[in-house]
C-alpha atoms as a PDB file:
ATOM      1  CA  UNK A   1      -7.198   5.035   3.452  1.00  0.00           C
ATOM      2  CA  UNK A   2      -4.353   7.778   3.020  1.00  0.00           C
ATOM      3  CA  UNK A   3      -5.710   9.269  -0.441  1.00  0.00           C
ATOM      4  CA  UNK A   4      -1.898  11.152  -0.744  1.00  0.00           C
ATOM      5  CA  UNK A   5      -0.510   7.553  -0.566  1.00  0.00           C
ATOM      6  CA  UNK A   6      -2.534   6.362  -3.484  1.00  0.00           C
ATOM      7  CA  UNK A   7      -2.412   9.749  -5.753  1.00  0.00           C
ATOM      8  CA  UNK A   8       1.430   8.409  -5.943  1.00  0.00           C
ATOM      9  CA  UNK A   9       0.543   5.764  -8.025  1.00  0.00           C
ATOM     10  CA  UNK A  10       0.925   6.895 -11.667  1.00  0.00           C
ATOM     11  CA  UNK A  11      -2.038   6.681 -13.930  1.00  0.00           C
ATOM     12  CA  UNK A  12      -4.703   6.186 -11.132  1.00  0.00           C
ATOM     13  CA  UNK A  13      -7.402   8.465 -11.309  1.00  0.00           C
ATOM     14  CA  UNK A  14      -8.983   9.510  -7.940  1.00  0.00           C
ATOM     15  CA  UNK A  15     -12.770  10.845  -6.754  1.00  0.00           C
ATOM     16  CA  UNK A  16     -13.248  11.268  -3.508  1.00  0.00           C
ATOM     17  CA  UNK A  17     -17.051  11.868  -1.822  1.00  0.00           C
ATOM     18  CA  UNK A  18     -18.715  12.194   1.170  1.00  0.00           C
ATOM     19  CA  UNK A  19     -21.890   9.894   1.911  1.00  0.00           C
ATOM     20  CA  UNK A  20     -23.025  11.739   4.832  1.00  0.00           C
ATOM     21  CA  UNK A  21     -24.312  14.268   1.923  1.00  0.00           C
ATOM     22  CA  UNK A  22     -27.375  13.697  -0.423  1.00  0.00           C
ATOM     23  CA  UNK A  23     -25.528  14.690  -3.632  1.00  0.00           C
ATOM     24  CA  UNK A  24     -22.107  12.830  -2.378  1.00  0.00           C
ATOM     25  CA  UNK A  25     -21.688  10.040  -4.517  1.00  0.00           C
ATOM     26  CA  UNK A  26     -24.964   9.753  -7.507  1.00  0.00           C
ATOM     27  CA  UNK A  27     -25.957   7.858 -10.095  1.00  0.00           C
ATOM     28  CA  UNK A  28     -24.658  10.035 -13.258  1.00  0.00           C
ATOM     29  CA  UNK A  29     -21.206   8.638 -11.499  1.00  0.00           C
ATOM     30  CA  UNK A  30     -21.375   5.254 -12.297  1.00  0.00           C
ATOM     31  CA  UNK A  31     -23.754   5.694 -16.201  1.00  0.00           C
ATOM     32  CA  UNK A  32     -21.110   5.031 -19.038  1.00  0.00           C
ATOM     33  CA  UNK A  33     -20.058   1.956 -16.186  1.00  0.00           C
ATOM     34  CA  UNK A  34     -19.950  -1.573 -17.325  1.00  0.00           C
ATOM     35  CA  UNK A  35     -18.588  -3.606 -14.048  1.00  0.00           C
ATOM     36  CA  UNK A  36     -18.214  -1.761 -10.729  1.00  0.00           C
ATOM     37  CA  UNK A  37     -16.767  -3.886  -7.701  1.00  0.00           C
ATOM     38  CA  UNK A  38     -17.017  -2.537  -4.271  1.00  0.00           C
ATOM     39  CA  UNK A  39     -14.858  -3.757  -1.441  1.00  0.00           C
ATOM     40  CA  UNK A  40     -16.096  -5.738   1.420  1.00  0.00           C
ATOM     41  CA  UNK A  41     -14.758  -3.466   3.872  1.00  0.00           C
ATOM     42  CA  UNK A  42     -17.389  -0.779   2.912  1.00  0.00           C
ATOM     43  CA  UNK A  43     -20.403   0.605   5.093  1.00  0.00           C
ATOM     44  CA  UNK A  44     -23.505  -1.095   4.249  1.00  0.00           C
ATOM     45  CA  UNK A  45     -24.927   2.077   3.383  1.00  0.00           C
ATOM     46  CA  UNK A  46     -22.638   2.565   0.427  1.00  0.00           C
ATOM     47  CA  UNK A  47     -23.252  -0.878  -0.534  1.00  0.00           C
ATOM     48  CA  UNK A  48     -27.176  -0.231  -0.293  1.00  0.00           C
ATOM     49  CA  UNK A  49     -26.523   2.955  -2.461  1.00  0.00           C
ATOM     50  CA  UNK A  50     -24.442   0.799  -5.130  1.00  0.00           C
ATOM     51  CA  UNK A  51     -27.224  -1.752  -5.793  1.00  0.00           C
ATOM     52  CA  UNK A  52     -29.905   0.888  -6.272  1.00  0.00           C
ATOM     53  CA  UNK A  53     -27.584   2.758  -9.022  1.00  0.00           C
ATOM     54  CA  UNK A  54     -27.260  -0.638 -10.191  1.00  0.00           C
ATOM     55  CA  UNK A  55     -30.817  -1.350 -10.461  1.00  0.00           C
ATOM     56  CA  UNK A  56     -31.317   1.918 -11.909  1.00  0.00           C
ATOM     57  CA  UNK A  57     -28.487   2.197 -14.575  1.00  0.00           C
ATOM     58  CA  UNK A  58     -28.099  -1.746 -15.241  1.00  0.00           C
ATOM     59  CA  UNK A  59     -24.221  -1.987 -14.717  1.00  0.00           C
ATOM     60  CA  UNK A  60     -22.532  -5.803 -13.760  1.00  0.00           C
ATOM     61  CA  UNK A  61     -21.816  -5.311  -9.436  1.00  0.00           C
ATOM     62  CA  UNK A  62     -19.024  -7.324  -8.000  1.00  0.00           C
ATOM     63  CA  UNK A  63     -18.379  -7.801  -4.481  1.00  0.00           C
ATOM     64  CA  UNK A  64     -14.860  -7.863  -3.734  1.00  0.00           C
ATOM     65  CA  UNK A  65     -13.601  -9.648  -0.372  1.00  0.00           C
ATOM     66  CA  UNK A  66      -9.750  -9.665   0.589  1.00  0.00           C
ATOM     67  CA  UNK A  67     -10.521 -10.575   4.786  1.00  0.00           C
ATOM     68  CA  UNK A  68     -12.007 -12.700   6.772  1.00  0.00           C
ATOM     69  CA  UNK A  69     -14.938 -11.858   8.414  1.00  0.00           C
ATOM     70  CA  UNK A  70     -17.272 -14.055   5.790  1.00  0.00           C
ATOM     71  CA  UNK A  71     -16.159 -16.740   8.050  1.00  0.00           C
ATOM     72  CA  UNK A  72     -15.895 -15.070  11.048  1.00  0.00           C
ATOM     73  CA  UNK A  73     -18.686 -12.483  11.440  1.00  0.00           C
ATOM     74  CA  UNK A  74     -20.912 -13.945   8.699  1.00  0.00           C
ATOM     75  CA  UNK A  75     -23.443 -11.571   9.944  1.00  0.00           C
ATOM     76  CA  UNK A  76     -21.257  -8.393   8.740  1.00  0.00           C
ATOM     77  CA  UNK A  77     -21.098  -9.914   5.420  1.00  0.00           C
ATOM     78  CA  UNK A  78     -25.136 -10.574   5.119  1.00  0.00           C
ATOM     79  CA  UNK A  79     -25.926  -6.490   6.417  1.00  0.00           C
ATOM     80  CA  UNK A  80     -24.557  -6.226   2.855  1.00  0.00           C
ATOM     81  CA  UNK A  81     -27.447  -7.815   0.660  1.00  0.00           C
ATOM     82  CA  UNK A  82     -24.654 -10.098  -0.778  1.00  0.00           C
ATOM     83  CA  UNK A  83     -27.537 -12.412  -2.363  1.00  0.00           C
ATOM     84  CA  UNK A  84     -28.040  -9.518  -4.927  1.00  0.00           C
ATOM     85  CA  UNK A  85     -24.700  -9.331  -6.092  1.00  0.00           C
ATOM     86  CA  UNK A  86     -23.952 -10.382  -9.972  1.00  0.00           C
ATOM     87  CA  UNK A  87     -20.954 -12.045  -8.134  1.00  0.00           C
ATOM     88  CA  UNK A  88     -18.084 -12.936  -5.587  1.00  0.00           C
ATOM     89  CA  UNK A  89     -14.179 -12.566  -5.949  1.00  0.00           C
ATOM     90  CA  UNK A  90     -12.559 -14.269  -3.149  1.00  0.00           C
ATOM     91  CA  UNK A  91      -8.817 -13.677  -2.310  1.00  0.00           C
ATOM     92  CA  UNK A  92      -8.442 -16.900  -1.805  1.00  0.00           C
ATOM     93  CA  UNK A  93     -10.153 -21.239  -2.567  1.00  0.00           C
ATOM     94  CA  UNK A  94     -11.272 -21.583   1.119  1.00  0.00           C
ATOM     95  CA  UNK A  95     -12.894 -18.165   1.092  1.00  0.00           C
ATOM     96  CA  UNK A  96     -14.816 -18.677  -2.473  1.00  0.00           C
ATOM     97  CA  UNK A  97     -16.067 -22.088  -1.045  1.00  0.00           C
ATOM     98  CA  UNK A  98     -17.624 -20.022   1.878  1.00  0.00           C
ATOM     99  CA  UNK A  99     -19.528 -17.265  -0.167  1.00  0.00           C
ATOM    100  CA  UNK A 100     -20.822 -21.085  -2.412  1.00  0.00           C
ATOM    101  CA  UNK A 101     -21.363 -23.170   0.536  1.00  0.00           C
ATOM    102  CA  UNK A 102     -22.913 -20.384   2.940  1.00  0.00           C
ATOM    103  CA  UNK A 103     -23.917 -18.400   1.293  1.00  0.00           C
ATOM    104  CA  UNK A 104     -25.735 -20.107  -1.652  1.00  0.00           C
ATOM    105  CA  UNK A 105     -23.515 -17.622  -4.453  1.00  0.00           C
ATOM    106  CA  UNK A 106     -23.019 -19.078  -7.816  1.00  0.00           C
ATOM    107  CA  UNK A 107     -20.829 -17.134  -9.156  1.00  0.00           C
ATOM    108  CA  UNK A 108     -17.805 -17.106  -7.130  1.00  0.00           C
ATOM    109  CA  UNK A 109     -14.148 -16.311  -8.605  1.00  0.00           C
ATOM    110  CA  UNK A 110     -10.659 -16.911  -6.667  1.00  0.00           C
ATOM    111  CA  UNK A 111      -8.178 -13.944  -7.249  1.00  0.00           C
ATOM    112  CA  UNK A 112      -5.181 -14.013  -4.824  1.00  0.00           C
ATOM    113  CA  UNK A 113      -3.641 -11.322  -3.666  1.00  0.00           C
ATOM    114  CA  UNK A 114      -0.308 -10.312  -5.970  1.00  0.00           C
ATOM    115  CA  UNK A 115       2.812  -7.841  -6.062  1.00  0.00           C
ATOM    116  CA  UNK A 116       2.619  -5.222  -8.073  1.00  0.00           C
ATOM    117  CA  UNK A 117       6.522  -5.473 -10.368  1.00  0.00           C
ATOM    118  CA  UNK A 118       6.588  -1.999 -11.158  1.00  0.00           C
ATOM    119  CA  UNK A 119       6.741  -0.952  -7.607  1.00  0.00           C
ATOM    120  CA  UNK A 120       8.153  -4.441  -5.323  1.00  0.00           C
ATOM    121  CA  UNK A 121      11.493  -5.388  -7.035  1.00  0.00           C
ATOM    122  CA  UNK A 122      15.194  -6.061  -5.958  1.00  0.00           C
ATOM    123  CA  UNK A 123      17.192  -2.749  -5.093  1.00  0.00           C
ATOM    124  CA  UNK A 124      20.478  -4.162  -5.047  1.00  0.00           C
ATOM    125  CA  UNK A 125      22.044  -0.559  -4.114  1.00  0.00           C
ATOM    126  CA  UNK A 126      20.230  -0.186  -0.758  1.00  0.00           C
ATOM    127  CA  UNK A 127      22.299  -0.504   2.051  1.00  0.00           C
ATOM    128  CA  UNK A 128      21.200  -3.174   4.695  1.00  0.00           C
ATOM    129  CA  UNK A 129      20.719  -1.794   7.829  1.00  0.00           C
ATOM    130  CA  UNK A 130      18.582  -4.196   9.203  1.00  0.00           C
ATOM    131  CA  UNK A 131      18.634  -8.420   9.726  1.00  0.00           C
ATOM    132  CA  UNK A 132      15.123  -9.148  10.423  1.00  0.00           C
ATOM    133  CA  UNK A 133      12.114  -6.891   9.203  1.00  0.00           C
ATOM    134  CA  UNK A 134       8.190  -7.656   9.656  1.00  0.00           C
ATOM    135  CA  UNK A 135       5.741  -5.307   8.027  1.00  0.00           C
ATOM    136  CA  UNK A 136       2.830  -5.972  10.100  1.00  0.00           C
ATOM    137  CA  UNK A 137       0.058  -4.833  12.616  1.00  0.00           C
ATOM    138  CA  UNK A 138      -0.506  -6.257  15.827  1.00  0.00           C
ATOM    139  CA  UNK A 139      -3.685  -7.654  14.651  1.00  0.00           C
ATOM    140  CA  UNK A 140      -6.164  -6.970  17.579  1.00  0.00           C
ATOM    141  CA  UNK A 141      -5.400 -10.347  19.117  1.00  0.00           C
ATOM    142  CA  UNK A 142      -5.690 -12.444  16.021  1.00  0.00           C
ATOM    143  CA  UNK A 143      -2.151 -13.355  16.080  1.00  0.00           C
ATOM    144  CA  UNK A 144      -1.242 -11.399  18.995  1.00  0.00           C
ATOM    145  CA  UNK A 145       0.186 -14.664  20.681  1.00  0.00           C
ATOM    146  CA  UNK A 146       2.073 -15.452  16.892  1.00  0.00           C
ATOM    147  CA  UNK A 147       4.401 -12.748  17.094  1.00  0.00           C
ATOM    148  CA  UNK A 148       5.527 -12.826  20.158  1.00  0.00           C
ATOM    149  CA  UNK A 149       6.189 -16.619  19.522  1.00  0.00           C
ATOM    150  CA  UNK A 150       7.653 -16.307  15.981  1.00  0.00           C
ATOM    151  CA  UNK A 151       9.322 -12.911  16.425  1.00  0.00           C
ATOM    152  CA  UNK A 152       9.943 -11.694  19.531  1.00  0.00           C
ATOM    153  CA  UNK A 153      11.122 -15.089  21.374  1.00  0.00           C
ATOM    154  CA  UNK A 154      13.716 -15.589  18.352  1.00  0.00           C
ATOM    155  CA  UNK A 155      14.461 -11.866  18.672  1.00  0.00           C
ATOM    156  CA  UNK A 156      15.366 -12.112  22.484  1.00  0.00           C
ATOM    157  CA  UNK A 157      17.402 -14.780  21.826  1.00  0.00           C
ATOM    158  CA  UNK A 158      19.390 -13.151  18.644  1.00  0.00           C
ATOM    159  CA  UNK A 159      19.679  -9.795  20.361  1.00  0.00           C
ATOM    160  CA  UNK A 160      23.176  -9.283  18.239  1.00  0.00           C
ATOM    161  CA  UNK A 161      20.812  -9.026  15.376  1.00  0.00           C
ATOM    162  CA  UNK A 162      18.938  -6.162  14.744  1.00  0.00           C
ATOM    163  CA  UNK A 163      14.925  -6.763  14.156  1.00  0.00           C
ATOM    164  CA  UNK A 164      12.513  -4.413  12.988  1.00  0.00           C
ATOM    165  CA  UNK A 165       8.732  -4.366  13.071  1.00  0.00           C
ATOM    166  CA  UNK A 166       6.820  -1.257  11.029  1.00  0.00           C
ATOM    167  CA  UNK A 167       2.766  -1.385  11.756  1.00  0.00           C
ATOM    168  CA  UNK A 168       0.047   0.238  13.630  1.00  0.00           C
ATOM    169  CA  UNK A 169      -2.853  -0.623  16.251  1.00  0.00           C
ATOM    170  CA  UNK A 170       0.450  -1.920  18.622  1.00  0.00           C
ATOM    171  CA  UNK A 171      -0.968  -1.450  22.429  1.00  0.00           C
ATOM    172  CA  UNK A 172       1.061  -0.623  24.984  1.00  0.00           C
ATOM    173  CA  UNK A 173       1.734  -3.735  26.730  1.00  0.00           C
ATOM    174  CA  UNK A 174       2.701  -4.982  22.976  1.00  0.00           C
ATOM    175  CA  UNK A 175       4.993  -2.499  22.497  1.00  0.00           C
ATOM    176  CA  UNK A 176       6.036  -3.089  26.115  1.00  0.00           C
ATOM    177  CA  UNK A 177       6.793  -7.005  24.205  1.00  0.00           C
ATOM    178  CA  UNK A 178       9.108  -5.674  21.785  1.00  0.00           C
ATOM    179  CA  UNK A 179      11.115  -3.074  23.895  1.00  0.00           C
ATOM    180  CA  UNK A 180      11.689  -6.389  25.816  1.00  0.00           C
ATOM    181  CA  UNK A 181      12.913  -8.070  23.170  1.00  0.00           C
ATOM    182  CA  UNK A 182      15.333  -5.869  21.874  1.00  0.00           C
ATOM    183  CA  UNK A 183      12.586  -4.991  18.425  1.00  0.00           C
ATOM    184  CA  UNK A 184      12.891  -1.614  16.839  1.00  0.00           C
ATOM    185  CA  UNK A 185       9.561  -0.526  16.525  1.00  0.00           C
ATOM    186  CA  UNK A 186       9.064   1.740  13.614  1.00  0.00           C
ATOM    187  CA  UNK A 187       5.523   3.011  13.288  1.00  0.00           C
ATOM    188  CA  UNK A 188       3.574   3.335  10.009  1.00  0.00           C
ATOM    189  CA  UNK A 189       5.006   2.789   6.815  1.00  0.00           C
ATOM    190  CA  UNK A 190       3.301   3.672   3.856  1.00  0.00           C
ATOM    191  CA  UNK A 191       3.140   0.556   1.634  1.00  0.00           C
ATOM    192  CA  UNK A 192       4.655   2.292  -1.364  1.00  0.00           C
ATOM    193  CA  UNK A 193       7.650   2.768   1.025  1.00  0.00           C
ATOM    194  CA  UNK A 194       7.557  -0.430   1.480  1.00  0.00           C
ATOM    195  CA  UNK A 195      10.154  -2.486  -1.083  1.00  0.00           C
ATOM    196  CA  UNK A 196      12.750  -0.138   0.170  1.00  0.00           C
ATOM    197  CA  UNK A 197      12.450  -1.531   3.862  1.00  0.00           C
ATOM    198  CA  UNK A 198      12.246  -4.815   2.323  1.00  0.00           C
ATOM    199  CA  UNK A 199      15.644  -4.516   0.386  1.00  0.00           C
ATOM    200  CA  UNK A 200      17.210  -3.062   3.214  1.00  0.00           C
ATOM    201  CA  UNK A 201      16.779  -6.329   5.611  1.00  0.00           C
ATOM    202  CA  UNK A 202      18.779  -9.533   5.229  1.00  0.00           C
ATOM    203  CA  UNK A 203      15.404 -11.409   5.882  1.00  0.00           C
ATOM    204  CA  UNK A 204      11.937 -11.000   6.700  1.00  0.00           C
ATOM    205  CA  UNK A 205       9.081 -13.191   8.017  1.00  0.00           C
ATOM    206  CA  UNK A 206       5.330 -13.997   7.402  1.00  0.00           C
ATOM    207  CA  UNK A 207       3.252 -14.633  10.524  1.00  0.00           C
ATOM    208  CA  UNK A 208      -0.601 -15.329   9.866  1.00  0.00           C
ATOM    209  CA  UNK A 209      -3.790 -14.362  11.643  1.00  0.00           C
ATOM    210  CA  UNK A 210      -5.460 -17.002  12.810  1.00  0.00           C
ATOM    211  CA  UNK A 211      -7.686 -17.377  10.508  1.00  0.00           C
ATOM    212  CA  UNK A 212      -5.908 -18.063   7.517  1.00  0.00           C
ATOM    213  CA  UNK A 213      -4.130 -21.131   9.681  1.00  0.00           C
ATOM    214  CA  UNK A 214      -7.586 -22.856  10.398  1.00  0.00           C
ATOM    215  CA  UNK A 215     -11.154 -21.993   9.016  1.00  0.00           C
ATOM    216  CA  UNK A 216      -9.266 -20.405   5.645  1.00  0.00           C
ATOM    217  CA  UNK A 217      -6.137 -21.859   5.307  1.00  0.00           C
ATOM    218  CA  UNK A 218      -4.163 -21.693   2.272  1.00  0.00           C
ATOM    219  CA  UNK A 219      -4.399 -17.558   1.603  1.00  0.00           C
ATOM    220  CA  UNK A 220      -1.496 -16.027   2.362  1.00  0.00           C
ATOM    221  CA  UNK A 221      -1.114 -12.265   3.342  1.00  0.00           C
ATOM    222  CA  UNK A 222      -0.207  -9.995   0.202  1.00  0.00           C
ATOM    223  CA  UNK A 223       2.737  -8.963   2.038  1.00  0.00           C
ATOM    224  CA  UNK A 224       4.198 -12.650   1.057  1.00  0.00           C
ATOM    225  CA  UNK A 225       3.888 -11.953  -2.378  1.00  0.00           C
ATOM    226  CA  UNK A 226       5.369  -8.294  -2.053  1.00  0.00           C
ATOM    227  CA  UNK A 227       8.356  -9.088  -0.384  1.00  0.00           C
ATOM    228  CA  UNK A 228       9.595 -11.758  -2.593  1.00  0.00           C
ATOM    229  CA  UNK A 229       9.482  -9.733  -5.107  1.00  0.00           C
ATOM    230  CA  UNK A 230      12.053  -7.456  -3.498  1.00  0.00           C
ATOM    231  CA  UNK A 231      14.044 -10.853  -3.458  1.00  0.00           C
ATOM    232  CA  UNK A 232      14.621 -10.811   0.021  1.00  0.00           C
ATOM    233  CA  UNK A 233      14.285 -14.413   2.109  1.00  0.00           C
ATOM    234  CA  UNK A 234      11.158 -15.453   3.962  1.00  0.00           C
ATOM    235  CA  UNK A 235      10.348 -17.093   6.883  1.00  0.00           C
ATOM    236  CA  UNK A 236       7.127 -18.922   7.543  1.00  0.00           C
ATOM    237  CA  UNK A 237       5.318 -19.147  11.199  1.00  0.00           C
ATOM    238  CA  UNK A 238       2.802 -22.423  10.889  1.00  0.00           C
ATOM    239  CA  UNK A 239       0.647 -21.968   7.154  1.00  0.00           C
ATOM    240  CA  UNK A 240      -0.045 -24.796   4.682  1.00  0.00           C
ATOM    241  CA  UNK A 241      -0.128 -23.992   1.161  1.00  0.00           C
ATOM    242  CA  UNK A 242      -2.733 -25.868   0.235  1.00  0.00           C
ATOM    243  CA  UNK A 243      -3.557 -23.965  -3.250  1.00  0.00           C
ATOM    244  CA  UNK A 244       0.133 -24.655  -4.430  1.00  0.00           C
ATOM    245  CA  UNK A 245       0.417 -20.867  -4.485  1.00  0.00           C
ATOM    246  CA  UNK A 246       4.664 -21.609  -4.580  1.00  0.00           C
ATOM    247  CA  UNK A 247       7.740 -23.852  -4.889  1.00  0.00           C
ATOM    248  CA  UNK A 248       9.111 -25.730  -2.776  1.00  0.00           C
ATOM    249  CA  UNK A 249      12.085 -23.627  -1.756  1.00  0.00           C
ATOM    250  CA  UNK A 250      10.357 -19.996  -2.317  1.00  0.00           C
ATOM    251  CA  UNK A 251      10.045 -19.241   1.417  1.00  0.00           C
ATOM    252  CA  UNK A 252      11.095 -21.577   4.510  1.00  0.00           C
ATOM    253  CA  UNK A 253       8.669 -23.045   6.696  1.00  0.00           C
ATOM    254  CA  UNK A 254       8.833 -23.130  10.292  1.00  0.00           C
ATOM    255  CA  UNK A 255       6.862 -24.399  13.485  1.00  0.00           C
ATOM    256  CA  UNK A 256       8.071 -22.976  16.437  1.00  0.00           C
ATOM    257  CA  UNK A 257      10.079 -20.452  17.989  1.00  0.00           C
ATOM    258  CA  UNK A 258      12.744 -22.275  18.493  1.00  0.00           C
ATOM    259  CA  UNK A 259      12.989 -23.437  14.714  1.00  0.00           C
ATOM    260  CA  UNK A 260      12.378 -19.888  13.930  1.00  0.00           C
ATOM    261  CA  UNK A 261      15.451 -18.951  15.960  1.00  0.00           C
ATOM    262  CA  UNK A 262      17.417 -21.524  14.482  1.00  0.00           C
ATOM    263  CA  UNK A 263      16.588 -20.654  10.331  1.00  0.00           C
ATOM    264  CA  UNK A 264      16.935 -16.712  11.426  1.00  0.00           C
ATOM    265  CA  UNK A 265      20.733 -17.686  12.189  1.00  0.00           C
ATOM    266  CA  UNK A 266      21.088 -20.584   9.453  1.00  0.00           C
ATOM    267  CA  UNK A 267      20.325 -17.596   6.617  1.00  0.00           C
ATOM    268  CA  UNK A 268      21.727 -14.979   8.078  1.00  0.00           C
ATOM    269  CA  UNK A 269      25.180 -17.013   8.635  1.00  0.00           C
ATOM    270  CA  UNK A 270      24.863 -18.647   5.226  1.00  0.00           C
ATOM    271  CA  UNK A 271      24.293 -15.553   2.525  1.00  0.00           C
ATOM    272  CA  UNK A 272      24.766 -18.607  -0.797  1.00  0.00           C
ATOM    273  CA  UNK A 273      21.789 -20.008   0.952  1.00  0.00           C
ATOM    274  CA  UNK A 274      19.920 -16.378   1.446  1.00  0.00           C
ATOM    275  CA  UNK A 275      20.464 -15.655  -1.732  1.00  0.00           C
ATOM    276  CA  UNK A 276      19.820 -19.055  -3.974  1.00  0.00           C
ATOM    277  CA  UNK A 277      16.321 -18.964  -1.826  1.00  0.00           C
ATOM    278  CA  UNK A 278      15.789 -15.187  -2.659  1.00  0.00           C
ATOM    279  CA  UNK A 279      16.377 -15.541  -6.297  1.00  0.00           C
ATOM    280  CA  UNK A 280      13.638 -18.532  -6.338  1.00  0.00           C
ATOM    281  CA  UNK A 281      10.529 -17.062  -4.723  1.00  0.00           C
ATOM    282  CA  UNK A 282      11.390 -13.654  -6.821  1.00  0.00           C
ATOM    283  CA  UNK A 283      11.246 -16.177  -9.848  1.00  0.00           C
ATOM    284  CA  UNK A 284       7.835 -17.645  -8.720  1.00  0.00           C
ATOM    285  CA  UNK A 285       6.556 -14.108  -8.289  1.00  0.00           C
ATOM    286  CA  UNK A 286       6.929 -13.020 -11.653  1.00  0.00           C
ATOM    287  CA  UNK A 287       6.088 -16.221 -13.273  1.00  0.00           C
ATOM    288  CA  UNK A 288       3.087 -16.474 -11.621  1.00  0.00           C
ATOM    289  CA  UNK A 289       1.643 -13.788  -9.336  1.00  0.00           C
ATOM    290  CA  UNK A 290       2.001 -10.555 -10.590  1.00  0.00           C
ATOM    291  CA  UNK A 291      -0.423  -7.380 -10.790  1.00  0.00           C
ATOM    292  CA  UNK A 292      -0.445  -8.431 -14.662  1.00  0.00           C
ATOM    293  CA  UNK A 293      -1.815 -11.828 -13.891  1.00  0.00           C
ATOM    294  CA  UNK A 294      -4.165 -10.744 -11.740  1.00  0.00           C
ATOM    295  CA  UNK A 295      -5.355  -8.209 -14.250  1.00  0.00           C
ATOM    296  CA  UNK A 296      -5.433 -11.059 -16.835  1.00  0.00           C
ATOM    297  CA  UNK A 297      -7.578 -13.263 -14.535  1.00  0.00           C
ATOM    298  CA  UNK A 298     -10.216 -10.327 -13.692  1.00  0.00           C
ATOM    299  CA  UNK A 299     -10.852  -9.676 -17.385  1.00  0.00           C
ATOM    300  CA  UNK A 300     -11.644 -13.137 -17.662  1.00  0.00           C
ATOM    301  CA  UNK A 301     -14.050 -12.968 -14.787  1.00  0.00           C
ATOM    302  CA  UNK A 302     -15.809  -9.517 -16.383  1.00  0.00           C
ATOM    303  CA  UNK A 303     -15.990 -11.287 -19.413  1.00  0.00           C
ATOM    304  CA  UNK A 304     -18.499 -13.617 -18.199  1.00  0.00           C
ATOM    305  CA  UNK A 305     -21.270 -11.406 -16.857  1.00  0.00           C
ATOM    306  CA  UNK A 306     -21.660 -10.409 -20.368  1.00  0.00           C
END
């Protein structure tokens, strides 16, 4: 993580450390602590480290998990001692019934992902300079074979329209892909930089790994929820929302390239439609899944252990 990008976020305090030293991170850290909840993608030595402190000092330990490899390289997750956890929050239903089912957890919490209001919200001054925009990376072959089926195709096909992609880990022969079909590629973007991009398209698209289309289906990527909260359309490759997360009406669903082609011109030819779809999901997002719901639901959690 960038800690510059996160030190712009008012009101957050930041400690960094170095675990390769003896004194790097300690115990007298953690002492006035209640509840400390470490992210799955952490070393196991830090974990290791986290559970003796908690031995030690008697604070609550939650294990935090916001990707897949519980179902796809259980064996990561287990290198973790996740049987001496005081619990589980899972970013999604299909994920908590993993860390239950497999791996015998009883206390296991769904919190989904959210947008955070103060920062993802409509800019109605900001110029649109682009018709299509995907904040995404290429995924290391987990939905490799998505975008260029959901994005690219429809791009190559619409190459009046102007499509932008902003992400990183993009090989060559992907990049190759998008030169092909007409894509601006724009690099990293820093997510607070994020809502501006979003604002500036006419539309923008969700295309899932893999994995959250079969063995956890139903969580969608947080970039869902942060772009309709910018109030900017969405497109859907092949996901079922099988938690009810939204409306029907928030995004648009599609199931092929071809049907992605054809919605990409239907909204972009039809701005009523854009916008009556627009104003919708950026209702369901503050109704229902912002940061201050989230933070409502935690508390609730932490208020168990106790």
């Amino acid at each position: 993580m960038r800690v510059l990008e996160f030190a712009r976020n008012p009101g957050l305090r930041i400690e960094t450390y170095d675990l390769a030293q003896e004194n790097g991170l300690h115990a007298e850290a953690f002492r006035d602590s209640d509840i400390v909840i470490v992210h799955e993608w952490n070393p196991p030595e830090l974990v290791h480290r986290l559970l003796a402190f908690r031995e030690a000092l008697g604070f609550r330990l939650l294990f935090h998990d916001t990707h897949h490899r519980a179902s796809s390289s259980p064996e990561r997750i287990r290198l973790l001692a996740i049987d001496r956890f005081d619990g589980v929050i899972a970013f999604g239903e299909a994920l908590r019934k993993i860390y239950r089912e497999n791996f015998g957890i009883p206390r296991v919490w769904t919190l989904h992902e959210a947008a955070d209001t103060a920062v993802f919200y409509p800019r109605p001054s900001v110029e649109k300079t682009d018709d299509v925009v995907w904040i995404g990376n290429w995924g290391d072959d987990e939905r490799s074979a998505e975008i260029r089926e959901f994005l690219l195709q429809p791009a190559a096909h619409l190459r009046q329209k102007r499509f932008s992609i902003y992400g990183v880990r993009y090989p060559e022969d992907g990049l190759q892909a998008l030169r092909a079909a007409g894509v601006h590629y724009q690099g990293y973007l820093p997510n607070l930089d994020a809502p501006e991009v979003y604002t500036a398209a006419r539309l923008t698209v969700h295309i899932p790994r893999q994995q959250y289309s079969s063995a956890m289906a139903g969580i969608p990527t947080i970039r869902v929820f942060e772009a309709l909260a910018c109030g900017i359309p969405l497109l859907s490759a092949p996901w079922s929302d099988t938690e009810e997360l939204f409306r029907e009406g928030d995004f648009c669903l599609v199931r092929s390239a071809a049907e992605m082609q054809e919605a990409v011109s239907a909204l972009l030819s039809d701005r009523a439609a854009a916008e009556t779809q627009a104003k919708r999901g950026l209702e369901t997002i503050r109704a229902r899944h912002s940061c201050r719901h989230r933070a409502e639901q935690l508390t609730s959690f932490c208020e168990e252990l106790f």
